[in-house]
PDB file of N, CA and C in Angstrom:
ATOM      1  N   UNK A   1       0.837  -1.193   0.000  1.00  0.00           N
ATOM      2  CA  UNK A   1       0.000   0.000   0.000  1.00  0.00           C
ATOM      3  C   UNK A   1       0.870   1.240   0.000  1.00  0.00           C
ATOM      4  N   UNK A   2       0.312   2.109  -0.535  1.00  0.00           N
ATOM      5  CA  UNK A   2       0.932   3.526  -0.709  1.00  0.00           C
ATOM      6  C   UNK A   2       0.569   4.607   0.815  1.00  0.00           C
ATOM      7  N   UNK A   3       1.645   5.271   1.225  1.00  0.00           N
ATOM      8  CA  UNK A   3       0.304   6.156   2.427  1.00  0.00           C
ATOM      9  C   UNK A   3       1.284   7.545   2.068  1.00  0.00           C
ATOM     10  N   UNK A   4       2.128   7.772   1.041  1.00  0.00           N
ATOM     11  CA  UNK A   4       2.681   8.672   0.273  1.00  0.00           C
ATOM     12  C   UNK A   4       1.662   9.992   0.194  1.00  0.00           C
ATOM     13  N   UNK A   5       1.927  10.848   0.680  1.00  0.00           N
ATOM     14  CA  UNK A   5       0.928  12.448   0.366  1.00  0.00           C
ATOM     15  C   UNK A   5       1.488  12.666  -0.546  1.00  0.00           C
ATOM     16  N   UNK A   6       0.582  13.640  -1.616  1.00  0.00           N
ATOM     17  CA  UNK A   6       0.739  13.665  -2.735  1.00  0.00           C
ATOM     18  C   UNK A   6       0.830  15.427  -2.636  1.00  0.00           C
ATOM     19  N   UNK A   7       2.253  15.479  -2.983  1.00  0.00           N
ATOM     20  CA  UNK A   7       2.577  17.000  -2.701  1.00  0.00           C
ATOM     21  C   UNK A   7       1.787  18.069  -3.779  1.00  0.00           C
ATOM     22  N   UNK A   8       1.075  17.728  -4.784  1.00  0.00           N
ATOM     23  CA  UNK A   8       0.794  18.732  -5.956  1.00  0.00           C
ATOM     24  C   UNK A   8      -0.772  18.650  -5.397  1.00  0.00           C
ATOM     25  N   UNK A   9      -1.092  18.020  -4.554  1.00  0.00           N
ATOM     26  CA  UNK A   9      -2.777  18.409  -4.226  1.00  0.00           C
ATOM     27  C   UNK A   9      -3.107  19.375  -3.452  1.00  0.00           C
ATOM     28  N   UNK A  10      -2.509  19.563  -2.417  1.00  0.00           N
ATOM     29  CA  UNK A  10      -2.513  20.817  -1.652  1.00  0.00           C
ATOM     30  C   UNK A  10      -1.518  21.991  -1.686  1.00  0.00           C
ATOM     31  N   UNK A  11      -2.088  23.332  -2.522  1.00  0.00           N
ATOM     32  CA  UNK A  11      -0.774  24.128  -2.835  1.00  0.00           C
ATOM     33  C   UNK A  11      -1.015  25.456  -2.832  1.00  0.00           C
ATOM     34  N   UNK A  12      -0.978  25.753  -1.124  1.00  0.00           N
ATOM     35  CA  UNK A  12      -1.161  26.693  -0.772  1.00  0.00           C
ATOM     36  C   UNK A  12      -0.440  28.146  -0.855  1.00  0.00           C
ATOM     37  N   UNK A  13       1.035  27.252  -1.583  1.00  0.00           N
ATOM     38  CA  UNK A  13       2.222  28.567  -1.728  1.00  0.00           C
ATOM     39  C   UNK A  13       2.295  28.208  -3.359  1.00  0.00           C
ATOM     40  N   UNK A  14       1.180  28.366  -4.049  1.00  0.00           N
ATOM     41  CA  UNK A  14       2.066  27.831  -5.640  1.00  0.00           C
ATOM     42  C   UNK A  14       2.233  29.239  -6.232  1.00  0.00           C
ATOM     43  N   UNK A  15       3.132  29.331  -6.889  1.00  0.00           N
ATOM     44  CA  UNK A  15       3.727  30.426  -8.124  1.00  0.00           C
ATOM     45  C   UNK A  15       2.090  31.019  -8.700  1.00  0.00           C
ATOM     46  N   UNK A  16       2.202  31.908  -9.159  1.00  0.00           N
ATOM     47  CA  UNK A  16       0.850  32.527  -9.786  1.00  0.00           C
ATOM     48  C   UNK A  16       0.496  31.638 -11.122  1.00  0.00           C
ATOM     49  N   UNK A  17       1.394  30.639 -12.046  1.00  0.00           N
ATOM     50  CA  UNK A  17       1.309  29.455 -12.910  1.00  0.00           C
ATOM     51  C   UNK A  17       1.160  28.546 -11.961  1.00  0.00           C
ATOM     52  N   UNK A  18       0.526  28.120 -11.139  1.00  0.00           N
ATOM     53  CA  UNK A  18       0.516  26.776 -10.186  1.00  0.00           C
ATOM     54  C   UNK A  18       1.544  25.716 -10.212  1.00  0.00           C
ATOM     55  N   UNK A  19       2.960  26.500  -9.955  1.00  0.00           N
ATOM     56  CA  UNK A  19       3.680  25.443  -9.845  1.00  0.00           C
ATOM     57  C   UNK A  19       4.886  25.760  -8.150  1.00  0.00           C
ATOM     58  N   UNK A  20       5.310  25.014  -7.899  1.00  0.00           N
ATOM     59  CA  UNK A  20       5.834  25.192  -6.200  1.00  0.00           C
ATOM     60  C   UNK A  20       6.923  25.972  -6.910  1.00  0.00           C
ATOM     61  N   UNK A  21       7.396  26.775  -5.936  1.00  0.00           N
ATOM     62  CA  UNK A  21       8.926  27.337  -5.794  1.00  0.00           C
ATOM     63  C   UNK A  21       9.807  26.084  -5.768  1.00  0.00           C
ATOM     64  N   UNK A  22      10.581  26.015  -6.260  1.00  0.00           N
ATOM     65  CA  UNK A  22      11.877  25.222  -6.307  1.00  0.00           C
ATOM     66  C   UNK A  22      12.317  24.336  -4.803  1.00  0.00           C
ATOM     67  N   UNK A  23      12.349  25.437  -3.893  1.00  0.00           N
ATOM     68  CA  UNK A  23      12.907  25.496  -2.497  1.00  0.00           C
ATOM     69  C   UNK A  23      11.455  24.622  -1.641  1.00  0.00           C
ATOM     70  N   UNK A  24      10.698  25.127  -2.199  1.00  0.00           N
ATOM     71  CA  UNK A  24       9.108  23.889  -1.398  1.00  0.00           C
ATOM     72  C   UNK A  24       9.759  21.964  -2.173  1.00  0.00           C
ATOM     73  N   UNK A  25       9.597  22.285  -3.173  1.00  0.00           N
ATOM     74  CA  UNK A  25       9.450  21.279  -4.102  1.00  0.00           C
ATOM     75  C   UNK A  25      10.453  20.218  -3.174  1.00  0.00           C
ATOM     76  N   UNK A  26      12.197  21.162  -3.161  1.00  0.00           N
ATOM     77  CA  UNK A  26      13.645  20.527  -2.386  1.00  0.00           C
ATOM     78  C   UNK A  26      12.881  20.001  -1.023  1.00  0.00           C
ATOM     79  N   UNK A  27      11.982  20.742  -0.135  1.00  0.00           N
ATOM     80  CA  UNK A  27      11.699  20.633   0.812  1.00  0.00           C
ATOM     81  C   UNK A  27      10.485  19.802   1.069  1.00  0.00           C
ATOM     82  N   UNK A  28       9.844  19.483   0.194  1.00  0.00           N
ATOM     83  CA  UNK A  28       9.175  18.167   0.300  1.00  0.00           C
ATOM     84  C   UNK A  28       9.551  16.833  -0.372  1.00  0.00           C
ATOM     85  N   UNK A  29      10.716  17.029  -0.947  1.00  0.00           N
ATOM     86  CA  UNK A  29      11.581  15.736  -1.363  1.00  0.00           C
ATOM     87  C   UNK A  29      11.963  15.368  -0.264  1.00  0.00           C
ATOM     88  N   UNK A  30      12.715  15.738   0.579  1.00  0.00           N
ATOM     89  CA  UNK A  30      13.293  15.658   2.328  1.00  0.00           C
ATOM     90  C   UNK A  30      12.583  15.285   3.016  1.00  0.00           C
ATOM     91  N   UNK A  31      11.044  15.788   3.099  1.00  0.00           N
ATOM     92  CA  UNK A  31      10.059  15.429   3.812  1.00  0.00           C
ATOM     93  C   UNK A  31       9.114  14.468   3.874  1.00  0.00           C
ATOM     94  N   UNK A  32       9.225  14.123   2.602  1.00  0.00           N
ATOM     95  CA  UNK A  32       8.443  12.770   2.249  1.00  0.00           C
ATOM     96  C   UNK A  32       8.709  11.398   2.511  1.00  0.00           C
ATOM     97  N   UNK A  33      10.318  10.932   2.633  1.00  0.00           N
ATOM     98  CA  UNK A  33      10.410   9.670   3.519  1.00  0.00           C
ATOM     99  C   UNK A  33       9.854  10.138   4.857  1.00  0.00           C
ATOM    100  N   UNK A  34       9.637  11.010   5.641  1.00  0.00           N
ATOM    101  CA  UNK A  34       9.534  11.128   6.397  1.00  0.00           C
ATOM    102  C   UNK A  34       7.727  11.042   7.140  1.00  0.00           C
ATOM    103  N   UNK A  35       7.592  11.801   6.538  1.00  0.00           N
ATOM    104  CA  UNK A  35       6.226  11.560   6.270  1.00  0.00           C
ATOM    105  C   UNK A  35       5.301  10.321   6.113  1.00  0.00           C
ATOM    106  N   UNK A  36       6.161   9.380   4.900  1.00  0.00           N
ATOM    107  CA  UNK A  36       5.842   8.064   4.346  1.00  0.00           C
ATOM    108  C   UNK A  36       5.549   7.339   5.829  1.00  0.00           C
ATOM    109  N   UNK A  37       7.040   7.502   6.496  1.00  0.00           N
ATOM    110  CA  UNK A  37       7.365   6.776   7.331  1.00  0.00           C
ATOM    111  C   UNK A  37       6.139   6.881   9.118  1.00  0.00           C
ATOM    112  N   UNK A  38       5.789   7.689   8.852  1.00  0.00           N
ATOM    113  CA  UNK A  38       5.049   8.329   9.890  1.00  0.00           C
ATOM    114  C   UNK A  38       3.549   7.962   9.844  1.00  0.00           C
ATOM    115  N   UNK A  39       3.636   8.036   8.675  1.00  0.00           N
ATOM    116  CA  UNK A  39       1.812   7.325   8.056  1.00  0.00           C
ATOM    117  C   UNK A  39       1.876   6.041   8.227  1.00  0.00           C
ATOM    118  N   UNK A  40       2.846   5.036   7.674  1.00  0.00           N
ATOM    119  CA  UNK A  40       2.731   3.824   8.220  1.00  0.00           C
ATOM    120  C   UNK A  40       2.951   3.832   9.451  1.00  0.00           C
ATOM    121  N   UNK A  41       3.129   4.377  10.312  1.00  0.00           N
ATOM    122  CA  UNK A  41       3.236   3.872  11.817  1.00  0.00           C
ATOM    123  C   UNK A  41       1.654   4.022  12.358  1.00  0.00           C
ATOM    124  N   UNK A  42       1.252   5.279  11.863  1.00  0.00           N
ATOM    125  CA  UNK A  42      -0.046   5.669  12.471  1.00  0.00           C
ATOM    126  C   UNK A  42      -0.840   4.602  11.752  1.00  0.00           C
ATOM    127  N   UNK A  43      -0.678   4.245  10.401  1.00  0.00           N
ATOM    128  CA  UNK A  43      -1.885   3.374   9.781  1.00  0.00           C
ATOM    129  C   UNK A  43      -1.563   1.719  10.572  1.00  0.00           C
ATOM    130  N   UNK A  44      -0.160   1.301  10.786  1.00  0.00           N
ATOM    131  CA  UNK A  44      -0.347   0.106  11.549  1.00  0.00           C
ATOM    132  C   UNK A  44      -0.918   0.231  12.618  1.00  0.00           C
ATOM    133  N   UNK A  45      -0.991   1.487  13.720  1.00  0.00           N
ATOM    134  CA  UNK A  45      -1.559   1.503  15.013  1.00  0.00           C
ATOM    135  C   UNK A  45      -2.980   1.792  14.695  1.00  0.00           C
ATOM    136  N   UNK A  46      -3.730   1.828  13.641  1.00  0.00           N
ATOM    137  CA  UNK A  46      -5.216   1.872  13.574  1.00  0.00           C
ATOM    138  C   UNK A  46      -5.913   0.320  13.315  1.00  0.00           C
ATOM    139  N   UNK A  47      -6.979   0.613  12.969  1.00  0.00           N
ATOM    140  CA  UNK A  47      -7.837  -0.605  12.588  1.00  0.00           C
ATOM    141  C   UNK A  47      -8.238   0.012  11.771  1.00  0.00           C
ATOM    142  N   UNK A  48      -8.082  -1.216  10.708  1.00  0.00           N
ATOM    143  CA  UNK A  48      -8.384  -0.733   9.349  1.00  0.00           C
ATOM    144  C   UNK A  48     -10.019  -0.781   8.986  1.00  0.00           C
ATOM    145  N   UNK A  49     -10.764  -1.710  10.069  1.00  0.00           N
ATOM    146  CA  UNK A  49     -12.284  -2.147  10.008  1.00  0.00           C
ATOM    147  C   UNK A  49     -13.189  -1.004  10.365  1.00  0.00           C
ATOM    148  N   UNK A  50     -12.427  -0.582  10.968  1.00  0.00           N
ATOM    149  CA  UNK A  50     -13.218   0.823  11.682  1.00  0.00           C
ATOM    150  C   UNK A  50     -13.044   2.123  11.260  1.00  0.00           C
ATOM    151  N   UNK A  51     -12.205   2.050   9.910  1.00  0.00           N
ATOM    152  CA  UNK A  51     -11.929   3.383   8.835  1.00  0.00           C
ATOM    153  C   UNK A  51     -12.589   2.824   7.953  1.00  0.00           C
ATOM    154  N   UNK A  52     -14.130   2.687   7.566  1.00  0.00           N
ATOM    155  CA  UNK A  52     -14.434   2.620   6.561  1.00  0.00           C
ATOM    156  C   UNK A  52     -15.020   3.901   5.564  1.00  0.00           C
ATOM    157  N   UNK A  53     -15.709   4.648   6.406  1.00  0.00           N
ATOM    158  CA  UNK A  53     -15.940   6.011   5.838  1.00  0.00           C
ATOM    159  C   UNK A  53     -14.837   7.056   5.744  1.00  0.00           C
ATOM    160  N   UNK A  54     -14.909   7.977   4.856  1.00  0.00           N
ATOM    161  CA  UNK A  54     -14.063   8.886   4.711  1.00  0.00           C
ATOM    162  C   UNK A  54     -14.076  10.074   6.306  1.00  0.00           C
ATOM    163  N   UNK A  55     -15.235   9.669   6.869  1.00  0.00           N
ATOM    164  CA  UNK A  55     -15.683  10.665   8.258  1.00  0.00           C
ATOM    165  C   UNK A  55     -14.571   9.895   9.595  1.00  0.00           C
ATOM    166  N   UNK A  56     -14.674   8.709   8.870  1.00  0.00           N
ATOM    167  CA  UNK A  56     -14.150   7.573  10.010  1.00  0.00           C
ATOM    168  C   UNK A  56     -12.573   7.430   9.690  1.00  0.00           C
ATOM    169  N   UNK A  57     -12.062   7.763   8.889  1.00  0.00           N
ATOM    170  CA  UNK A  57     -10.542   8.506   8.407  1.00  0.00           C
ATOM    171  C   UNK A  57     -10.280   9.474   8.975  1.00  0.00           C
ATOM    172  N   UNK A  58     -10.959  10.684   8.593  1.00  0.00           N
ATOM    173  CA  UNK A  58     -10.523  12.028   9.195  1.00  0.00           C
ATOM    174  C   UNK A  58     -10.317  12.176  10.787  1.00  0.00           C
ATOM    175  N   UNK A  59     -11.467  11.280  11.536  1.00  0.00           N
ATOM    176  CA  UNK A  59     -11.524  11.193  12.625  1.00  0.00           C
ATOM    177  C   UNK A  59     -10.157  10.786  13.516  1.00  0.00           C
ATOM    178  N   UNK A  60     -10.261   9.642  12.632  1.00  0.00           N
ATOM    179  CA  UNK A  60      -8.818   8.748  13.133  1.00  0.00           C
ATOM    180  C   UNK A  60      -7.619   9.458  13.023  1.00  0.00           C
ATOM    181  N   UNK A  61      -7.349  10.055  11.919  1.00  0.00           N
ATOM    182  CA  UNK A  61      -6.415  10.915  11.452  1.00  0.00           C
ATOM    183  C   UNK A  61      -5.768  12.153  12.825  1.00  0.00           C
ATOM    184  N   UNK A  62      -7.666  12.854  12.791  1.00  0.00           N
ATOM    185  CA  UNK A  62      -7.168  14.104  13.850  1.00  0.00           C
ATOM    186  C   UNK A  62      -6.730  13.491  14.940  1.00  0.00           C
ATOM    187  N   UNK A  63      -7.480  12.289  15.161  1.00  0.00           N
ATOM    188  CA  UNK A  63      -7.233  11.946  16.951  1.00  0.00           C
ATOM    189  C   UNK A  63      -5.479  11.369  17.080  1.00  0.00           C
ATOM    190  N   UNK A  64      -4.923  10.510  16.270  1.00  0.00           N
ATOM    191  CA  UNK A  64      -3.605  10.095  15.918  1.00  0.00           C
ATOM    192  C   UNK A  64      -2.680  12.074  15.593  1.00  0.00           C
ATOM    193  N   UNK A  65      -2.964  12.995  15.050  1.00  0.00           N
ATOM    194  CA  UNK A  65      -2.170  13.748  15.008  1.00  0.00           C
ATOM    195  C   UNK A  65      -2.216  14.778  16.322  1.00  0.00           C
ATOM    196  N   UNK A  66      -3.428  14.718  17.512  1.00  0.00           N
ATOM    197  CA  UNK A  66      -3.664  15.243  18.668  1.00  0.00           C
ATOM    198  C   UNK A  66      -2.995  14.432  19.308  1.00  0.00           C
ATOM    199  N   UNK A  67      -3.080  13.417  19.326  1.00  0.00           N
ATOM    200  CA  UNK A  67      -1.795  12.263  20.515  1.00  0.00           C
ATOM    201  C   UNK A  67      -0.486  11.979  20.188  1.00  0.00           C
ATOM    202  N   UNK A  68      -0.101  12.184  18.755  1.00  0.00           N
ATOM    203  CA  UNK A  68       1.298  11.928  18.962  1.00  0.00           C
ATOM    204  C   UNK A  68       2.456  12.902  18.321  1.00  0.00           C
ATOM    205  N   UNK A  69       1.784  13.423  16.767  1.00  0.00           N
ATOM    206  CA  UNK A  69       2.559  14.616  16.061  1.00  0.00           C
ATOM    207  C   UNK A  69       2.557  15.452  16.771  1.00  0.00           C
ATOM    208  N   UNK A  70       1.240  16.104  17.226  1.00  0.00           N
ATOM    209  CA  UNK A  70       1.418  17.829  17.780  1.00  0.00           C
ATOM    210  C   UNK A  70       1.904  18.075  18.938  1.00  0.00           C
ATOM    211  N   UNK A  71       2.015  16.888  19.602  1.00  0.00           N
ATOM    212  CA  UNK A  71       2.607  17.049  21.327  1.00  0.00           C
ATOM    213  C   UNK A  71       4.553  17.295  20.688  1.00  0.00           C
ATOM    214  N   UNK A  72       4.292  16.241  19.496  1.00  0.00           N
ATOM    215  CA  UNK A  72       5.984  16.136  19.081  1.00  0.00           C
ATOM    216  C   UNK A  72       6.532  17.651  18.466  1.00  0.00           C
ATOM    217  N   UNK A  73       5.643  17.970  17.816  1.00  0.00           N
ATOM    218  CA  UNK A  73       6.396  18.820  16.805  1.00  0.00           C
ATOM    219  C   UNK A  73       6.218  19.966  17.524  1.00  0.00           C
ATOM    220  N   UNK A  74       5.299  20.601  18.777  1.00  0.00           N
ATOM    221  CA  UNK A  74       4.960  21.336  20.314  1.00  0.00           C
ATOM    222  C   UNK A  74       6.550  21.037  20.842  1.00  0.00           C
ATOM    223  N   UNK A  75       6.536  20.190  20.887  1.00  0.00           N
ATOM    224  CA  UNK A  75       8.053  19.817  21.757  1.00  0.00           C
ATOM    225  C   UNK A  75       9.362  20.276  20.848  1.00  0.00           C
ATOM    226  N   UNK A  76       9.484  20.060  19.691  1.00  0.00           N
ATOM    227  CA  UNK A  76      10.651  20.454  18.842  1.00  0.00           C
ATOM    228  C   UNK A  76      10.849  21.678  18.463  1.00  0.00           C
ATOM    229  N   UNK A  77       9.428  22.205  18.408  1.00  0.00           N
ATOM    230  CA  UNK A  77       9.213  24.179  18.149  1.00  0.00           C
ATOM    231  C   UNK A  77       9.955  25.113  19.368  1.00  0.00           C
ATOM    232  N   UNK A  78       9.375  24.357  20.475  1.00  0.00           N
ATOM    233  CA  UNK A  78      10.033  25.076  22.017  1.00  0.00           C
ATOM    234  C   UNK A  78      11.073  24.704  22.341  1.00  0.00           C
ATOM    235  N   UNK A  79      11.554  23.724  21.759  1.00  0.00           N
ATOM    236  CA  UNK A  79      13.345  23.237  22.035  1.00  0.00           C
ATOM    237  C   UNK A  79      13.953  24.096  21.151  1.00  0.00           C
ATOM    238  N   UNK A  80      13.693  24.333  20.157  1.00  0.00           N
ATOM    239  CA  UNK A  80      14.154  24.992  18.830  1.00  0.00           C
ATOM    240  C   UNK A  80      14.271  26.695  19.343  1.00  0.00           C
ATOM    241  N   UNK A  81      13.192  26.964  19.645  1.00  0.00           N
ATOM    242  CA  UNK A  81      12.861  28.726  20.067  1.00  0.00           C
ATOM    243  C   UNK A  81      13.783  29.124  21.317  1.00  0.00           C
ATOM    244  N   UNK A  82      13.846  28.182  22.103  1.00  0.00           N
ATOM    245  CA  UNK A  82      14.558  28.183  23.245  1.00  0.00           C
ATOM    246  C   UNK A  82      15.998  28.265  23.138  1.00  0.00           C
ATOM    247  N   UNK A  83      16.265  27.075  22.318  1.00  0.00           N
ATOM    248  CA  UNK A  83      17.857  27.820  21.876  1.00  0.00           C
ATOM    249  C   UNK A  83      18.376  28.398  20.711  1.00  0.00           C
ATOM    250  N   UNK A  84      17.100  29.006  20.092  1.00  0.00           N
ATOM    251  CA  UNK A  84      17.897  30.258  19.437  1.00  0.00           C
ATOM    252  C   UNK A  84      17.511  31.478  20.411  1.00  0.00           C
ATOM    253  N   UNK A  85      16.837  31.763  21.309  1.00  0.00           N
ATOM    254  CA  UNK A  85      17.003  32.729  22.591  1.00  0.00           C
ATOM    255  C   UNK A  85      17.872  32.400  22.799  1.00  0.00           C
ATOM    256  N   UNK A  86      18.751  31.085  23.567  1.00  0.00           N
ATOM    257  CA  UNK A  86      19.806  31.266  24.132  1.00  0.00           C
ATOM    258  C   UNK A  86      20.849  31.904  23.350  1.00  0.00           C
ATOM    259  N   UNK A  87      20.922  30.976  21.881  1.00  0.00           N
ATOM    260  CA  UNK A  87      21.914  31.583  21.391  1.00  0.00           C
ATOM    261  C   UNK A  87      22.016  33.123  21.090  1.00  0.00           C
ATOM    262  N   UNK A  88      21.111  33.600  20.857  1.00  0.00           N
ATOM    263  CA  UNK A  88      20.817  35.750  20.819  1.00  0.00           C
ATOM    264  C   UNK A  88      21.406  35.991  22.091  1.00  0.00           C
ATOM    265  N   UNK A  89      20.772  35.687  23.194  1.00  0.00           N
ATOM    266  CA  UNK A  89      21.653  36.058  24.297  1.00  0.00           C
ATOM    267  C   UNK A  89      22.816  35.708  24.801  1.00  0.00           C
ATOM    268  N   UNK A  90      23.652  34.645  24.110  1.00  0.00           N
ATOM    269  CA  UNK A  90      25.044  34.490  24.281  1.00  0.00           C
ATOM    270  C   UNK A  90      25.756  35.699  22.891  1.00  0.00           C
ATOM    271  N   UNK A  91      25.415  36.040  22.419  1.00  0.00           N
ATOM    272  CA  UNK A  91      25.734  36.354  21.560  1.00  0.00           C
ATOM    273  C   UNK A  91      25.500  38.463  21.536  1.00  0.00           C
ATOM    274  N   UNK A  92      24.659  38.511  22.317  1.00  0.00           N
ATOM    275  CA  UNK A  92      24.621  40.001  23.256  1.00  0.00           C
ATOM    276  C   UNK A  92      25.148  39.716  24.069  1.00  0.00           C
ATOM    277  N   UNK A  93      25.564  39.296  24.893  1.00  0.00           N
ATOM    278  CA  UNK A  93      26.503  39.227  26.194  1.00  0.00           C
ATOM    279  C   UNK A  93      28.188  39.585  25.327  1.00  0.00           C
ATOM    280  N   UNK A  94      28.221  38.489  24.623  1.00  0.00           N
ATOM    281  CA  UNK A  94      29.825  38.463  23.549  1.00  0.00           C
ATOM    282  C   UNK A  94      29.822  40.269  23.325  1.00  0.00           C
ATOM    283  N   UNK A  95      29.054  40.331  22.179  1.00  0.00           N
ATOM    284  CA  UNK A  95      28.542  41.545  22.099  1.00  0.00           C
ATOM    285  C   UNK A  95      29.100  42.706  23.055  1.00  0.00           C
ATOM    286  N   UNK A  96      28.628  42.891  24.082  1.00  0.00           N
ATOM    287  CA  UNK A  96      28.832  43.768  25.156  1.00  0.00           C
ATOM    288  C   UNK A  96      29.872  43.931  25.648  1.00  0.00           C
ATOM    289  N   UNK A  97      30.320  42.741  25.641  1.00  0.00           N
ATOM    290  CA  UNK A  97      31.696  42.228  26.627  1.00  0.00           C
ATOM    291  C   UNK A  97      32.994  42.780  25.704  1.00  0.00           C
ATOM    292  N   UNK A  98      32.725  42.424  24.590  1.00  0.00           N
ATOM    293  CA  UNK A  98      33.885  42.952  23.375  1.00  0.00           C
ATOM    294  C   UNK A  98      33.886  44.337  23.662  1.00  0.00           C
ATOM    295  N   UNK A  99      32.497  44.952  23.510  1.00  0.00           N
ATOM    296  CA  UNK A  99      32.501  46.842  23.397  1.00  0.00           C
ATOM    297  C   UNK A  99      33.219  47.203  24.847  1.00  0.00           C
ATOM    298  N   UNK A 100      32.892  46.796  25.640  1.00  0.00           N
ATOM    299  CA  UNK A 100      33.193  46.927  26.876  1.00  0.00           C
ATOM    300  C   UNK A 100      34.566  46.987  27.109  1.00  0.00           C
ATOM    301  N   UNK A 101      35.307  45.556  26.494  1.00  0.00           N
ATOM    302  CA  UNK A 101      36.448  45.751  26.493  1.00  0.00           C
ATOM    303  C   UNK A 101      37.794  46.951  25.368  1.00  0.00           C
ATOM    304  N   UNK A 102      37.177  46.786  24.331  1.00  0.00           N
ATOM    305  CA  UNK A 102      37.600  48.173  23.667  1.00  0.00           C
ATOM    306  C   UNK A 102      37.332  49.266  24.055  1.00  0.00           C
ATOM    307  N   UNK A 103      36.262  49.875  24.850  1.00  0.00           N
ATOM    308  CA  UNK A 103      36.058  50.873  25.301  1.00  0.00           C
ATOM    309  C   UNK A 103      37.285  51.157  26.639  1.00  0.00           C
ATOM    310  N   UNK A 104      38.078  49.863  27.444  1.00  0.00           N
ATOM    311  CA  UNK A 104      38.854  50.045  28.412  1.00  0.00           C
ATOM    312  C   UNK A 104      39.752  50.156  27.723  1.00  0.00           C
ATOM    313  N   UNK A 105      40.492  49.603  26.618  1.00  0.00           N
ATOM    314  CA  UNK A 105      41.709  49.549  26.284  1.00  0.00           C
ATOM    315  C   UNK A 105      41.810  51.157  25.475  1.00  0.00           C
ATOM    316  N   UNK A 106      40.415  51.775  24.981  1.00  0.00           N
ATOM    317  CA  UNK A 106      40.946  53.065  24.713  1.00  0.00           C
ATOM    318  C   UNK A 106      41.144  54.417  25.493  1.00  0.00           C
ATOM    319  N   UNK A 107      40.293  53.897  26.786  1.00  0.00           N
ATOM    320  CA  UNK A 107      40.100  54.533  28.019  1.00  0.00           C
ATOM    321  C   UNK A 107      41.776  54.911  28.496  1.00  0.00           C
ATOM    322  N   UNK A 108      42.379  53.664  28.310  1.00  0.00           N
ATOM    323  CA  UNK A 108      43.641  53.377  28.689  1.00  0.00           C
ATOM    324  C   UNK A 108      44.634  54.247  27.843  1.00  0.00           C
ATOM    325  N   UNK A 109      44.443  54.485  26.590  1.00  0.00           N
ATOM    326  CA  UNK A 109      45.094  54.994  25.681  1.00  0.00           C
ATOM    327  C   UNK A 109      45.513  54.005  25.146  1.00  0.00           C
ATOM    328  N   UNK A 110      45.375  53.351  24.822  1.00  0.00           N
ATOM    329  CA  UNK A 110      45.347  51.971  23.581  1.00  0.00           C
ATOM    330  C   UNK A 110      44.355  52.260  22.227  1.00  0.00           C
ATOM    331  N   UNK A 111      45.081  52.368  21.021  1.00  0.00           N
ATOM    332  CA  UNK A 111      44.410  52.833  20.221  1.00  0.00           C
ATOM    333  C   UNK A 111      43.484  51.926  19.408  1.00  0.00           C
ATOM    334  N   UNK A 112      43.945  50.719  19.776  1.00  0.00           N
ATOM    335  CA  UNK A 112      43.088  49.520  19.375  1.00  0.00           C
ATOM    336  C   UNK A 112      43.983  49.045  18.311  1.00  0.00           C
ATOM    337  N   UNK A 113      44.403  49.612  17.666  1.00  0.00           N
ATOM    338  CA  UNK A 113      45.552  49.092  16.399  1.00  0.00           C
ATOM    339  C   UNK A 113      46.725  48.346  16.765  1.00  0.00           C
ATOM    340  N   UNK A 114      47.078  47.441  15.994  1.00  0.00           N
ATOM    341  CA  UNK A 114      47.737  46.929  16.665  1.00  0.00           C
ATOM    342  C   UNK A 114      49.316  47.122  16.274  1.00  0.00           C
ATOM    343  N   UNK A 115      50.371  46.675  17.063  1.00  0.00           N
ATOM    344  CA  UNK A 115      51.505  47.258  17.317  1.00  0.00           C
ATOM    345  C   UNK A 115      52.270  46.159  17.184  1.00  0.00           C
ATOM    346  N   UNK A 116      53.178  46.242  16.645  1.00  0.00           N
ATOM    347  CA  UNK A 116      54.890  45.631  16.251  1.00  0.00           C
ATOM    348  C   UNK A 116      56.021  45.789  16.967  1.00  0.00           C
ATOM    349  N   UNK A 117      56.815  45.501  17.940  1.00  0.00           N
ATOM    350  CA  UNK A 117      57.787  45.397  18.561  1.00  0.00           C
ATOM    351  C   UNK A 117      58.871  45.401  17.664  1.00  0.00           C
ATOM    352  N   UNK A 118      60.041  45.321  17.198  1.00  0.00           N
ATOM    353  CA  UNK A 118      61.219  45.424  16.610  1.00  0.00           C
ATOM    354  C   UNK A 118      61.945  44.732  17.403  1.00  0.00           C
ATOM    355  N   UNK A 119      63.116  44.094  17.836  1.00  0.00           N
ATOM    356  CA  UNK A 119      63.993  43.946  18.672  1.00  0.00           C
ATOM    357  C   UNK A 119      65.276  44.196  17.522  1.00  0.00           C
ATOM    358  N   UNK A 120      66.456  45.350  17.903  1.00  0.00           N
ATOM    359  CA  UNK A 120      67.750  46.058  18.103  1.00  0.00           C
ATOM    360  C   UNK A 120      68.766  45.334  18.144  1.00  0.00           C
TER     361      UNK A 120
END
């Protein structure tokens, strides 16, 4: 059996000629083992007797992407957001700490340029 989404049916970002940007297209090549792989897990954990209507699909569908995708991909968004905050704020601290320190070394009379010794 196939459980392959079919990327040209839903195309909510298509070109004004209905065709994907290049960069969607790359990005659902990547995404589609993935995907594949994800549908068969959810379609082995169903019963197939009890999807007989298309109402009795959708159902199954939402309740399988409320229990296991959205808690997941909830979890990977806030891991993700979290450390690119961290990283902005390591990165203003660096930031500061550099100005901070050029601001002493010119305080000092250090011109910031840097200097050559000779030895005589």
């Amino acid at each position: 059996k196939s459980y392959a989404f079919q990327a040209g049916t839903a195309n909510a970002s298509a070109s004004p000629k209905g065709r994907k940007p290049v960069c969607k297209i790359i990005e659902l090549t990547y995404l589609q083992p993935h995907l594949d792989a994800i549908a068969k897990i959810l379609y082995e954990d169903s019963d197939p007797a009890s999807m007989q209507t298309l109402e009795d699909i959708e159902l199954r569908v939402r309740e399988q992407l409320q229990a296991h995708v959205s808690p997941a991909l909830g979890n990977f968004l806030s891991t993700q957001s979290a450390a690119r905050a961290q990283a902005e704020l390591v990165r203003v601290l660096l930031s500061r700490a550099s100005s901070k320190s050029a601001a002493g070394l010119k305080s000092q009379g250090h011109s910031g340029e840097k200097t050559t010794c000779h030895k005589s």
